[in-house]
N, C-alpha and C. Protein backbone atom coordinates (compact mmCIF):
# COMPACT_ATOMS: atom_id res chain seq x y z
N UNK A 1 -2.90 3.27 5.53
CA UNK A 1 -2.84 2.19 6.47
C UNK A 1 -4.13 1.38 6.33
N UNK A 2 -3.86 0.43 6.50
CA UNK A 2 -4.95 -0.84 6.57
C UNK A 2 -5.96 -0.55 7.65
N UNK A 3 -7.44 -0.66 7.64
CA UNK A 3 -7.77 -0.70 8.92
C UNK A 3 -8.92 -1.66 8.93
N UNK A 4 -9.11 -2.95 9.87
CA UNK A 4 -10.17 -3.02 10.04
C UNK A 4 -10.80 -2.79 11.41
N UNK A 5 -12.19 -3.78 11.76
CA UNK A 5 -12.91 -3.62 13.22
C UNK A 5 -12.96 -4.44 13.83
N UNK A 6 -13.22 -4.73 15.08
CA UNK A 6 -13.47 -5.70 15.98
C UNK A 6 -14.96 -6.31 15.64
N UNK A 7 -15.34 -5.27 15.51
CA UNK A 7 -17.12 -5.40 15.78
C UNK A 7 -17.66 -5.18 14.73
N UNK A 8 -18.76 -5.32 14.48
CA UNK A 8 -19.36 -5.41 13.26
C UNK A 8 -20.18 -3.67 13.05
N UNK A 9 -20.38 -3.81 14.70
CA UNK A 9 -21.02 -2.30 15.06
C UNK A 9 -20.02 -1.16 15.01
N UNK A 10 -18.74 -0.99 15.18
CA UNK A 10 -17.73 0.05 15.13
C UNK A 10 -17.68 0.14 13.09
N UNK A 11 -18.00 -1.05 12.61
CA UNK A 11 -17.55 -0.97 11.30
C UNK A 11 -18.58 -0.15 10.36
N UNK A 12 -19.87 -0.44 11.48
CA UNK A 12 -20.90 0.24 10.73
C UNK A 12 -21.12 2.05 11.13
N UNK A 13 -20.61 2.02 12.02
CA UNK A 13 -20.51 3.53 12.39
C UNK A 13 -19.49 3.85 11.67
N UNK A 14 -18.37 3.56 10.87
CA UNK A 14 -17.34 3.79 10.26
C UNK A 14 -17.90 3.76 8.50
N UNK A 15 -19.00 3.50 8.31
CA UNK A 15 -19.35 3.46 6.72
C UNK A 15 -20.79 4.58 6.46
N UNK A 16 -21.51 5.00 7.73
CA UNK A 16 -22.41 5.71 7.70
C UNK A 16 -22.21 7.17 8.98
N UNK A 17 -22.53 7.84 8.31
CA UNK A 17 -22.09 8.86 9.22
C UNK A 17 -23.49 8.91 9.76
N UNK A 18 -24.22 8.69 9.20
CA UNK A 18 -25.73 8.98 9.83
C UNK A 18 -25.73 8.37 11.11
N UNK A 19 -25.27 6.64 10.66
CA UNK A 19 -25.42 5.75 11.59
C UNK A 19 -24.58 6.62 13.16
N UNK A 20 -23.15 6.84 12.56
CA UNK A 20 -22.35 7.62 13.60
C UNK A 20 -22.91 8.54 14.57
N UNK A 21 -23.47 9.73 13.90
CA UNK A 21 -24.10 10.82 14.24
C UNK A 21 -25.11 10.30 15.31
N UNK A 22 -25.76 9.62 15.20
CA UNK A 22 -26.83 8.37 16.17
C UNK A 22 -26.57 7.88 16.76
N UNK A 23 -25.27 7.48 17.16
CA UNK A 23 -25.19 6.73 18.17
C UNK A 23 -23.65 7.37 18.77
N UNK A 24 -22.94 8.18 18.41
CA UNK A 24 -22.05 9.15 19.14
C UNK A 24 -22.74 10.59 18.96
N UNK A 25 -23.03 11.39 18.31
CA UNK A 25 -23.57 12.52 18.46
C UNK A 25 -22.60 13.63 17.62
N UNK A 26 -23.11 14.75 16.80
CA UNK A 26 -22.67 15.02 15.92
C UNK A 26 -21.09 15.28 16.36
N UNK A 27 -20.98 16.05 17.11
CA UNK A 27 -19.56 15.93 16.82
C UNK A 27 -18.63 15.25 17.41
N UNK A 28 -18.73 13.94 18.08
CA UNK A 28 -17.85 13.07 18.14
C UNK A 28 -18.22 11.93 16.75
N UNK A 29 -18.94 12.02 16.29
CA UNK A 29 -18.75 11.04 14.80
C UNK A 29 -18.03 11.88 13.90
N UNK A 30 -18.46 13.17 13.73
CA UNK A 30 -17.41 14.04 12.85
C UNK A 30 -15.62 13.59 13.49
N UNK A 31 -16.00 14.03 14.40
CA UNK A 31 -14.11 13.55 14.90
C UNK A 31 -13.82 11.92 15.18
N UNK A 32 -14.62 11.37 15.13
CA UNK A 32 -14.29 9.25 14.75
C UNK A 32 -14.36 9.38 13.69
N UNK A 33 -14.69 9.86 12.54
CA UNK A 33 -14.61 9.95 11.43
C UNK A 33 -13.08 10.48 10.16
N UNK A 34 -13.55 11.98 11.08
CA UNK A 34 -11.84 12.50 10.87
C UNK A 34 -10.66 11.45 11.34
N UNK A 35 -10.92 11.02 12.74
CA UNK A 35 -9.51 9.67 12.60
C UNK A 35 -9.30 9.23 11.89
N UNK A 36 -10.40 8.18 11.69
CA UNK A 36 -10.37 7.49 10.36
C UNK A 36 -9.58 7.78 9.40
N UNK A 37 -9.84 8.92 8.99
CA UNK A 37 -9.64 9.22 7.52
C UNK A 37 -7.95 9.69 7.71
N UNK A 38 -7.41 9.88 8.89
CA UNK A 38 -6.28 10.39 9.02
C UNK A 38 -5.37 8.90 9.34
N UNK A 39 -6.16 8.17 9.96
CA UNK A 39 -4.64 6.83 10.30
C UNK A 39 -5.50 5.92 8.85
N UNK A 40 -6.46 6.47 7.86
CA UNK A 40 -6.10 5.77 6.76
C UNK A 40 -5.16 6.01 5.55
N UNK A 41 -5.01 7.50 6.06
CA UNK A 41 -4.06 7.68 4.67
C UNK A 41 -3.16 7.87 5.14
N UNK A 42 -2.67 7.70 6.38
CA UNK A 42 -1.47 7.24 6.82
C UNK A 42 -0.65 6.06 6.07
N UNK A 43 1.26 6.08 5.53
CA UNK A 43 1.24 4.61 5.26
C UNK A 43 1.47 3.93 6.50
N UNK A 44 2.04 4.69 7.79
CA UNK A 44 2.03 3.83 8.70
C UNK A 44 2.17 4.93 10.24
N UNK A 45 1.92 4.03 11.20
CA UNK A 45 1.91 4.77 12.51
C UNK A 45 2.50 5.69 12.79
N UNK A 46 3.92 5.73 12.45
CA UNK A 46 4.68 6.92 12.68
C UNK A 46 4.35 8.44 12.13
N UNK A 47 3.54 8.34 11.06
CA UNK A 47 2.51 8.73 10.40
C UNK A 47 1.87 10.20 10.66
N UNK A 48 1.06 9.23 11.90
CA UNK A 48 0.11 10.28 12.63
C UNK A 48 0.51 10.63 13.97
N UNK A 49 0.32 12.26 14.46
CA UNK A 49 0.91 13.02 15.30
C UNK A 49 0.86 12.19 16.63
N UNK A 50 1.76 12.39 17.41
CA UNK A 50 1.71 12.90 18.42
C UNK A 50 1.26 13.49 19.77
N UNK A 51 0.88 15.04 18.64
CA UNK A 51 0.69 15.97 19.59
C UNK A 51 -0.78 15.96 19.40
N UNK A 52 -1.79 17.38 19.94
CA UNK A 52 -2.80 17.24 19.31
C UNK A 52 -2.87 18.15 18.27
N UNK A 53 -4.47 17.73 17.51
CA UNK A 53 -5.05 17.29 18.09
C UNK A 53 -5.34 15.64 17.86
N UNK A 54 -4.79 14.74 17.48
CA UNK A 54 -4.89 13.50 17.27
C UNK A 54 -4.08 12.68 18.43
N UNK A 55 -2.80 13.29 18.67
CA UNK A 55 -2.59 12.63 20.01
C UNK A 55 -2.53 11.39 20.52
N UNK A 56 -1.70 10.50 19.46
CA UNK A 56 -1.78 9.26 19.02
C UNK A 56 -0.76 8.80 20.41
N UNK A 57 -1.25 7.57 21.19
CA UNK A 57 0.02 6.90 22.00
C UNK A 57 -0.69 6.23 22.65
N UNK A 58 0.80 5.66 22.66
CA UNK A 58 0.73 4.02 23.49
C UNK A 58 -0.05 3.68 24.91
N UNK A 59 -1.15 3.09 25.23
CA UNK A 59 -1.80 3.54 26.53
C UNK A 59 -1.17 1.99 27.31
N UNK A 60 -1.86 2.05 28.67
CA UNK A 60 -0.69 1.35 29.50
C UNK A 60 -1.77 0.62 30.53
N UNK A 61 -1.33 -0.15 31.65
CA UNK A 61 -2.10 -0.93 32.83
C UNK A 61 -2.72 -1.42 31.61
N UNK A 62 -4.28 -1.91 32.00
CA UNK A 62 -5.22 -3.05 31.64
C UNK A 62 -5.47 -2.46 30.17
N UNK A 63 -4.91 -1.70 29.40
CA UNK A 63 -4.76 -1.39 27.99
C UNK A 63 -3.23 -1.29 27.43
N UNK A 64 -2.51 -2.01 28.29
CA UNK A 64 -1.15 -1.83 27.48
C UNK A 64 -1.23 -3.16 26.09
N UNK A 65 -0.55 -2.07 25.14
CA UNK A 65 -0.22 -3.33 24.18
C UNK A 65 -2.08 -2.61 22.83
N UNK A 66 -2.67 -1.59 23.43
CA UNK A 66 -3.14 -0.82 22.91
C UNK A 66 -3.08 0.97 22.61
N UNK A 67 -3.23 1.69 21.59
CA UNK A 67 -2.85 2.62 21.05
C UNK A 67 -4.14 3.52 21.57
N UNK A 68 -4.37 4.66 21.05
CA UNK A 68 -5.31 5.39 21.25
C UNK A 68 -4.89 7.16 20.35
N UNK A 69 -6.10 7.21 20.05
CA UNK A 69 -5.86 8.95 19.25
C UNK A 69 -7.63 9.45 20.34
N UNK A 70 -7.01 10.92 20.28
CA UNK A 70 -8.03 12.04 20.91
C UNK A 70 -9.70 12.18 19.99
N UNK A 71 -10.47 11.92 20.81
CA UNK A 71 -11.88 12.26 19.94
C UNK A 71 -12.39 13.17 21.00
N UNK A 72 -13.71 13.44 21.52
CA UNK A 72 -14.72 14.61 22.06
C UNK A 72 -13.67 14.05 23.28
N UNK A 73 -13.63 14.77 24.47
CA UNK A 73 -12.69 14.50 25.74
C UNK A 73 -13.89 13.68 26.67
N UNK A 74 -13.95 12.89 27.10
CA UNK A 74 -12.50 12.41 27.37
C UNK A 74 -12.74 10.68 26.72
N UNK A 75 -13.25 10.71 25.73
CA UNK A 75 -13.02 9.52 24.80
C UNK A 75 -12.06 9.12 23.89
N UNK A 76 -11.92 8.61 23.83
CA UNK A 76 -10.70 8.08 22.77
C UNK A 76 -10.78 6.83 21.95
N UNK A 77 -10.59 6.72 20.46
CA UNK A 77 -10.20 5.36 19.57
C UNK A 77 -9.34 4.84 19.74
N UNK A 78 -9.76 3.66 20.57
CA UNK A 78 -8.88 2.53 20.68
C UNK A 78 -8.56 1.76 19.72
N UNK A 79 -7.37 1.23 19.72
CA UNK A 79 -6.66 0.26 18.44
C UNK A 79 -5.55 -0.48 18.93
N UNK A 80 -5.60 -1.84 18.10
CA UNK A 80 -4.33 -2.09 18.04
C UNK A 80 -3.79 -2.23 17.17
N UNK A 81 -2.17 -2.80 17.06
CA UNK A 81 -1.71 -3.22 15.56
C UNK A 81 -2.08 -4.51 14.98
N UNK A 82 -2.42 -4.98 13.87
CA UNK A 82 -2.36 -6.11 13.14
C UNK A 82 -1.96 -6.41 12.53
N UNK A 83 -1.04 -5.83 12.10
CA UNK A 83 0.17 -6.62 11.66
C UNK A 83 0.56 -7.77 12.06
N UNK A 84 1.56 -9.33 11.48
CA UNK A 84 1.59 -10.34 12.01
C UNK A 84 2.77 -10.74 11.21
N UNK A 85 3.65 -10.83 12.58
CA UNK A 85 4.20 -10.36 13.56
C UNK A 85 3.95 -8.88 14.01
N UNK A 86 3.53 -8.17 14.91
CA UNK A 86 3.30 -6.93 15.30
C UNK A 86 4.92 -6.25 15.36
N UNK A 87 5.44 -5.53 14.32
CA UNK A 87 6.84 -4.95 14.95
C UNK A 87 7.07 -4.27 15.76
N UNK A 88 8.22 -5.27 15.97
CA UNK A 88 9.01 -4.54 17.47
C UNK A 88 10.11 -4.44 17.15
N UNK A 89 10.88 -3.36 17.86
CA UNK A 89 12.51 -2.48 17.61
C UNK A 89 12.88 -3.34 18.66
N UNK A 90 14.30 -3.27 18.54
CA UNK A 90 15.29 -4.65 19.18
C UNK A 90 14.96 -4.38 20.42
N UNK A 91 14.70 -2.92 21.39
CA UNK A 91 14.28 -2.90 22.51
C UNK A 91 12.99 -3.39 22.96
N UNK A 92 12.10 -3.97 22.38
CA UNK A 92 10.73 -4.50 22.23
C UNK A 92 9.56 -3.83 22.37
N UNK A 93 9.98 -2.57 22.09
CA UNK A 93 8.69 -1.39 21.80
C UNK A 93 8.42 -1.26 20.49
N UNK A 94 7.43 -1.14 20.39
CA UNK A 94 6.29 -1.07 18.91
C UNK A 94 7.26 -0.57 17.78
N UNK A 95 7.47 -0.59 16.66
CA UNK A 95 8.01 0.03 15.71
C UNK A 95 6.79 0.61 15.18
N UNK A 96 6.73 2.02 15.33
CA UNK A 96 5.26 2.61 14.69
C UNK A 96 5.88 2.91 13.47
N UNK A 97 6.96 3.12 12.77
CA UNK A 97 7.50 3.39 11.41
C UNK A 97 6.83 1.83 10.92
N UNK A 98 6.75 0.55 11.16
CA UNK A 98 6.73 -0.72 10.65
C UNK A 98 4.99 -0.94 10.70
N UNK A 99 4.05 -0.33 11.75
CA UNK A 99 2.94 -0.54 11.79
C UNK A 99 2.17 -0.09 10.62
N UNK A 100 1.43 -0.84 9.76
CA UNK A 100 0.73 -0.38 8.52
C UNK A 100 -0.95 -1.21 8.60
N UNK A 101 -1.14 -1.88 9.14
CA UNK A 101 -1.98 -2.50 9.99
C UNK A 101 -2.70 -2.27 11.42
N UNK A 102 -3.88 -1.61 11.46
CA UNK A 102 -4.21 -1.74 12.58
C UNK A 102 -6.21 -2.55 12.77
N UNK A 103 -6.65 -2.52 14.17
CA UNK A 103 -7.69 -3.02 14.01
C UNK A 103 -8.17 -1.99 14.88
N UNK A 104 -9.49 -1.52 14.54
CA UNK A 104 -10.12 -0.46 15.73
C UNK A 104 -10.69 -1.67 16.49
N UNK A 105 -10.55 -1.62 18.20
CA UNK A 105 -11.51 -1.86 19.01
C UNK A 105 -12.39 -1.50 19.39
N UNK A 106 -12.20 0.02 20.05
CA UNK A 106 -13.70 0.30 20.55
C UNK A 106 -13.43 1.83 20.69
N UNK A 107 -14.69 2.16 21.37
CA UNK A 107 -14.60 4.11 21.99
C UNK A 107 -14.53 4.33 23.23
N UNK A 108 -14.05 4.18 23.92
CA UNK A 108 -13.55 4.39 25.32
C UNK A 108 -13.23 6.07 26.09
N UNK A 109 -13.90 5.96 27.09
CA UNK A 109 -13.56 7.02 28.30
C UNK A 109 -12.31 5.78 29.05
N UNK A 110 -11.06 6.30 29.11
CA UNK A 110 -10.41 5.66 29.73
C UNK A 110 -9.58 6.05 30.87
N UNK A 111 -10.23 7.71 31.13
CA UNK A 111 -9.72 8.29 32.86
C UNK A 111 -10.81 7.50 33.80
């Protein structure tokens, strides 16, 4: 799967683990990292689990229309799709089989 960043700063924690390690702490950059590497060799959303521990799904209220997978608790990688047109199944929910595109936003505590 395609991925890029919002920020210039998520992109750089995404190319240096050092950088990561520094500014999330060892083992939530080990596990932003492991995402990574799992919705990249993904070919597409449907892809990656579910369950945990990645725990990929659709989040809702003032983040609907954004995704999220499990990192240290209670943070999570936020994303959306970028794809363009973003697919949607005739009922107008995401086609995660069609998503091959996404963009990371940010790292969020979102309880």
């Amino acid at each position: 799967m395609k991925i890029t960043f919002k920020t210039r700063k998520l992109q750089k924690l995404a190319n240096s683990q050092a950088e990561a390690q520094k500014a999330l702490g060892p083992r939530m950059a080990l596990l932003f990292l492991q995402r990574l590497m799992e919705l990249q060799a993904a070919v597409a959303l449907s892809d990656i689990s579910r369950l945990k521990p990645a725990r990929c799904h659709e989040l809702t209220g003032d983040l609907a229309g954004h995704l999220s997978v499990d990192l240290k608790h209670p943070f999570r990688l936020i994303f959306v799709p970028a794809n363009d047109p973003v697919p949607r199944k005739r009922d107008g929910g995401l086609d995660w089989s069609k998503v091959t595109e996404i963009e990371i936003v940010d790292i969020l505590d979102t309880h």
